[in-house]
PDB file of N, CA and C in Angstrom:
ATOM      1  N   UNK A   1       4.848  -9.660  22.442  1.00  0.00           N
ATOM      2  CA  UNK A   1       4.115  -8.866  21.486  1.00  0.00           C
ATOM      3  C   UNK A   1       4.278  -9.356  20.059  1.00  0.00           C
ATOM      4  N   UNK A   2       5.278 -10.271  19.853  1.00  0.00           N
ATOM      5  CA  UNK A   2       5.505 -10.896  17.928  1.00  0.00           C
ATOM      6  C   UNK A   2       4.754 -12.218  18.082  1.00  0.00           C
ATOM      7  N   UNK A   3       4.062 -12.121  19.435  1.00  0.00           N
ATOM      8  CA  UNK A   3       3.815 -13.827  18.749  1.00  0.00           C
ATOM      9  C   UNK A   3       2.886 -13.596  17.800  1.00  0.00           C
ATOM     10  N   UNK A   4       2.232 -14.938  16.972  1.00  0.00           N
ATOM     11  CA  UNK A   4       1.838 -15.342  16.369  1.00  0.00           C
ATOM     12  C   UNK A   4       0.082 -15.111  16.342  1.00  0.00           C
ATOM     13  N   UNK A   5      -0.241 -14.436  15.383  1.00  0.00           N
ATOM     14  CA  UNK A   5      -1.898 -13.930  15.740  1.00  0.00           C
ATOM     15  C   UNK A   5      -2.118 -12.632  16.379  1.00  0.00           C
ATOM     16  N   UNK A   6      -0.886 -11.742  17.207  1.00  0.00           N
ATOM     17  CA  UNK A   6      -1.230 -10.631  18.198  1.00  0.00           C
ATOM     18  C   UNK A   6      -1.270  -9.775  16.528  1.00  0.00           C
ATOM     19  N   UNK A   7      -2.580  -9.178  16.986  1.00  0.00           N
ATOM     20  CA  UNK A   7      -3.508  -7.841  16.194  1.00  0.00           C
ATOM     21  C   UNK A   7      -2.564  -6.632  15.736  1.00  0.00           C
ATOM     22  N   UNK A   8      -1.718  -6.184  17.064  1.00  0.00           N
ATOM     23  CA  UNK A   8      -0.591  -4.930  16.488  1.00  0.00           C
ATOM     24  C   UNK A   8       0.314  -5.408  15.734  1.00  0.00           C
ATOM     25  N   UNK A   9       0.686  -6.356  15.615  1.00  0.00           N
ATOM     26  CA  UNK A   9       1.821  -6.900  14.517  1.00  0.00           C
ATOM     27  C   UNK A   9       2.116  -5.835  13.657  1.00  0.00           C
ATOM     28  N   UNK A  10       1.592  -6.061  12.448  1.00  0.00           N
ATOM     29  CA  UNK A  10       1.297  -5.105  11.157  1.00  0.00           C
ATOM     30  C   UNK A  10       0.218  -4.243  11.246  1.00  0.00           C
ATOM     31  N   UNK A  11       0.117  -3.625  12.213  1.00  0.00           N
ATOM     32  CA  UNK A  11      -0.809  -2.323  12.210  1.00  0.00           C
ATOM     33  C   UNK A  11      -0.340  -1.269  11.137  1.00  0.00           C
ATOM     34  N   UNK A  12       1.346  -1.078  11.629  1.00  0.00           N
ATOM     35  CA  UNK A  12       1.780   0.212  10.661  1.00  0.00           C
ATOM     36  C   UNK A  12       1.662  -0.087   9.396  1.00  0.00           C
ATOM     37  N   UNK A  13       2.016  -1.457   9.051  1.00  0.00           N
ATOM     38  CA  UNK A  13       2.050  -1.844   7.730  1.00  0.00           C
ATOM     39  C   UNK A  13       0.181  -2.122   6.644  1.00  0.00           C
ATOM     40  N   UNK A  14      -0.279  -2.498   7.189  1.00  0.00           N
ATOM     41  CA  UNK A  14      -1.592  -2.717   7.470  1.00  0.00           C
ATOM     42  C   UNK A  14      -2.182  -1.514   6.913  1.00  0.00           C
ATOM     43  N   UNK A  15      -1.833  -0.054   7.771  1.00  0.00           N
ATOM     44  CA  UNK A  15      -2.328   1.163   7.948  1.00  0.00           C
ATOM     45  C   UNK A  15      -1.814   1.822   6.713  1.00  0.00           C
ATOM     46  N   UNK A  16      -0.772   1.615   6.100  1.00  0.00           N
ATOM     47  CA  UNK A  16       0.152   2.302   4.875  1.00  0.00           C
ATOM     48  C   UNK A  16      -0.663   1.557   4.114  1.00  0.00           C
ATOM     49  N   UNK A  17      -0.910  -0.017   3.696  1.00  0.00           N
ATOM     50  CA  UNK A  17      -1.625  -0.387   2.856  1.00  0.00           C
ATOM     51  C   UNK A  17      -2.526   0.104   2.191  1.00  0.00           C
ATOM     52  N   UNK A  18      -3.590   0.113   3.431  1.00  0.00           N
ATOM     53  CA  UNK A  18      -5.113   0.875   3.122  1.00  0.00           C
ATOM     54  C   UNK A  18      -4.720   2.301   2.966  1.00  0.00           C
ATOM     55  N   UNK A  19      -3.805   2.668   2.921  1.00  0.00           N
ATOM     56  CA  UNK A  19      -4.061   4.319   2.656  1.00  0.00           C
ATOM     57  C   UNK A  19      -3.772   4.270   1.006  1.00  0.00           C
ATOM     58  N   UNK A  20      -2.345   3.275   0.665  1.00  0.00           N
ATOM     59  CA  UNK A  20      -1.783   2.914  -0.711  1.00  0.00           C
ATOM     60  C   UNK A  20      -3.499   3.052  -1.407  1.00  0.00           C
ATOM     61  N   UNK A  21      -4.028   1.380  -0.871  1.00  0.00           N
ATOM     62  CA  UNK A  21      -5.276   1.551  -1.823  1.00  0.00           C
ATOM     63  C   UNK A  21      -6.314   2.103  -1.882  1.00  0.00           C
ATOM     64  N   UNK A  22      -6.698   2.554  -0.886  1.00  0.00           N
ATOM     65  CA  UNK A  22      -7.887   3.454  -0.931  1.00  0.00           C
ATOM     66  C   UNK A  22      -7.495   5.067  -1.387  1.00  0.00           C
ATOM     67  N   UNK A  23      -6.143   5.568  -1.432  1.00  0.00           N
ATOM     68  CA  UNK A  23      -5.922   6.581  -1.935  1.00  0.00           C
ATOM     69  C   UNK A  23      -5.450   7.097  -3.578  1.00  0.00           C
ATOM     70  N   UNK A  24      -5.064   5.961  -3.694  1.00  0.00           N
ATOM     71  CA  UNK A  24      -4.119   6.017  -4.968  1.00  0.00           C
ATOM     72  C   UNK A  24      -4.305   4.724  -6.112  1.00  0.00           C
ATOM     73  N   UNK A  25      -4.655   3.239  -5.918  1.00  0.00           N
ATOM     74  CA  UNK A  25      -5.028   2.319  -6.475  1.00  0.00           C
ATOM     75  C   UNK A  25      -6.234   2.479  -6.701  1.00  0.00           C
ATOM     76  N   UNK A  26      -7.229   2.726  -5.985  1.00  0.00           N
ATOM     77  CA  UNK A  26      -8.656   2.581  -6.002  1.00  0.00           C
ATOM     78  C   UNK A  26      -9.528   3.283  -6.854  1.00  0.00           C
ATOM     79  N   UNK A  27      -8.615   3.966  -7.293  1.00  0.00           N
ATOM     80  CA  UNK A  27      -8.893   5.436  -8.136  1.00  0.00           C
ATOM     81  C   UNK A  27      -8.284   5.456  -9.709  1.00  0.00           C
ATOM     82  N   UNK A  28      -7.432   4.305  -9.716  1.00  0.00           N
ATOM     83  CA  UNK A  28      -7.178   4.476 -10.764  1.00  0.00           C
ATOM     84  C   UNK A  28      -7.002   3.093 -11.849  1.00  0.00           C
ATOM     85  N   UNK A  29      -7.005   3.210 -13.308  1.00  0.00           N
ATOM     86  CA  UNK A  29      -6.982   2.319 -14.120  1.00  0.00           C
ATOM     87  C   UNK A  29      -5.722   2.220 -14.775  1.00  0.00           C
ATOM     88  N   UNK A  30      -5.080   1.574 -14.439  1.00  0.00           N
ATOM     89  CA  UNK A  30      -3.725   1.289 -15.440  1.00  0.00           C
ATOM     90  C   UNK A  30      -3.349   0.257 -16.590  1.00  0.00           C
ATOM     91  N   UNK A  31      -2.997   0.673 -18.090  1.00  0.00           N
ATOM     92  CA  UNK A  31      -3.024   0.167 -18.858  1.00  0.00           C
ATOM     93  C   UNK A  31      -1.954  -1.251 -18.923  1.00  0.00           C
ATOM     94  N   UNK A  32      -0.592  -0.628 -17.873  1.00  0.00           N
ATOM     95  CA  UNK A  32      -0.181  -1.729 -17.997  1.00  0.00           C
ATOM     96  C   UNK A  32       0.504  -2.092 -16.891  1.00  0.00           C
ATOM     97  N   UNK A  33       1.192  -3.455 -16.179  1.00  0.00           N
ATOM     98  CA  UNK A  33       1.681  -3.206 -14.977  1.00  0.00           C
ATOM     99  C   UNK A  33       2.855  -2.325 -14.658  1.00  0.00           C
ATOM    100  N   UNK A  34       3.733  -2.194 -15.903  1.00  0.00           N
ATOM    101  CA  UNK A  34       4.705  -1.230 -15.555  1.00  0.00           C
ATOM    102  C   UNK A  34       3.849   0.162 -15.230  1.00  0.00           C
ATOM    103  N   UNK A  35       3.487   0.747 -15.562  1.00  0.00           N
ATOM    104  CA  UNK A  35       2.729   2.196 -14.833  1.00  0.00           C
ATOM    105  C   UNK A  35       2.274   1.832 -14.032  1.00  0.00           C
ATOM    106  N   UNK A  36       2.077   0.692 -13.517  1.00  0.00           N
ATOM    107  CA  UNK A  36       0.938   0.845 -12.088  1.00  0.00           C
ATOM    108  C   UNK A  36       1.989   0.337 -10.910  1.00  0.00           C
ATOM    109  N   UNK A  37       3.276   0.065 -11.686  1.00  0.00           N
ATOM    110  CA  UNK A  37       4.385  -0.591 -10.672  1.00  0.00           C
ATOM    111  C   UNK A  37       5.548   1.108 -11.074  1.00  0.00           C
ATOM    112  N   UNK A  38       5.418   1.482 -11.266  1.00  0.00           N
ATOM    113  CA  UNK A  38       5.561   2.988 -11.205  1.00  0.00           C
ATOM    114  C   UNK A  38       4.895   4.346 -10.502  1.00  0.00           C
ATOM    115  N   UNK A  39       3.623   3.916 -10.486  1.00  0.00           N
ATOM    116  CA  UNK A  39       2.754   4.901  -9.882  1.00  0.00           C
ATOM    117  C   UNK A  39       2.635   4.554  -8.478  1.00  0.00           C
ATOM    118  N   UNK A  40       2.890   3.193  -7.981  1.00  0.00           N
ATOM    119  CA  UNK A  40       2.666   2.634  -6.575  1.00  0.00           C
ATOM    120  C   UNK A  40       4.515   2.921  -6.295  1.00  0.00           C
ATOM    121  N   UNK A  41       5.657   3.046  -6.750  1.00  0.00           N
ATOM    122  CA  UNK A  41       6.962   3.417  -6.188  1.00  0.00           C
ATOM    123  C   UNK A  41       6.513   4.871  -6.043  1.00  0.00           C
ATOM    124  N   UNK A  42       6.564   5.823  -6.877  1.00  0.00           N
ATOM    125  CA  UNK A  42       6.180   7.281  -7.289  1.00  0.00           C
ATOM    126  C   UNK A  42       5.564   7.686  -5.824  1.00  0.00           C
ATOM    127  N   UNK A  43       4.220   6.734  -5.701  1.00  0.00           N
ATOM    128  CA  UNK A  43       3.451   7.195  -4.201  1.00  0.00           C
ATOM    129  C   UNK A  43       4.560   6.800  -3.044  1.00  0.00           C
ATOM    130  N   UNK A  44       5.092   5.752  -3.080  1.00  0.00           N
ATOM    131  CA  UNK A  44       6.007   5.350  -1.347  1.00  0.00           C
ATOM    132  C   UNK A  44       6.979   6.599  -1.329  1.00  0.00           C
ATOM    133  N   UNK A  45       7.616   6.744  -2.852  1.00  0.00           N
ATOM    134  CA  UNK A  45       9.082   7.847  -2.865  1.00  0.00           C
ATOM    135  C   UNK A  45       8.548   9.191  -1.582  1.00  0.00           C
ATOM    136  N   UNK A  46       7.163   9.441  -2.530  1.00  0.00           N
ATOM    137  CA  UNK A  46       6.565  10.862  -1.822  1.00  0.00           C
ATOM    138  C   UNK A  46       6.003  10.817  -0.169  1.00  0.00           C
ATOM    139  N   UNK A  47       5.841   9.384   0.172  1.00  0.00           N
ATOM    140  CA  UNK A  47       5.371   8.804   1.305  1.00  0.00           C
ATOM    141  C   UNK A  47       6.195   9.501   2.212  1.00  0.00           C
TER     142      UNK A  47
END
């Protein structure tokens, strides 16, 4: 199941991604990377 190319690999990881950006990045404009490297910890903490 780890080889190389199999599809479930990073499903879970994959699946947290798209939720990261389509929930919380996608939506928003940040002035600088520290707030947006704050607001993306802020979301995993509450994850």
């Amino acid at each position: 199941m780890s080889r190389r190319g199999y599809r479930h690999d990073n499903a879970v990881a994959e699946s947290f991604f798209q939720l990261l950006k389509r929930g919380r990045i996608g939506r928003q404009t940040y002035l600088t990377r520290d707030a947006a490297t704050q607001d993306v910890f802020d979301y995993i903490e509450m994850f």
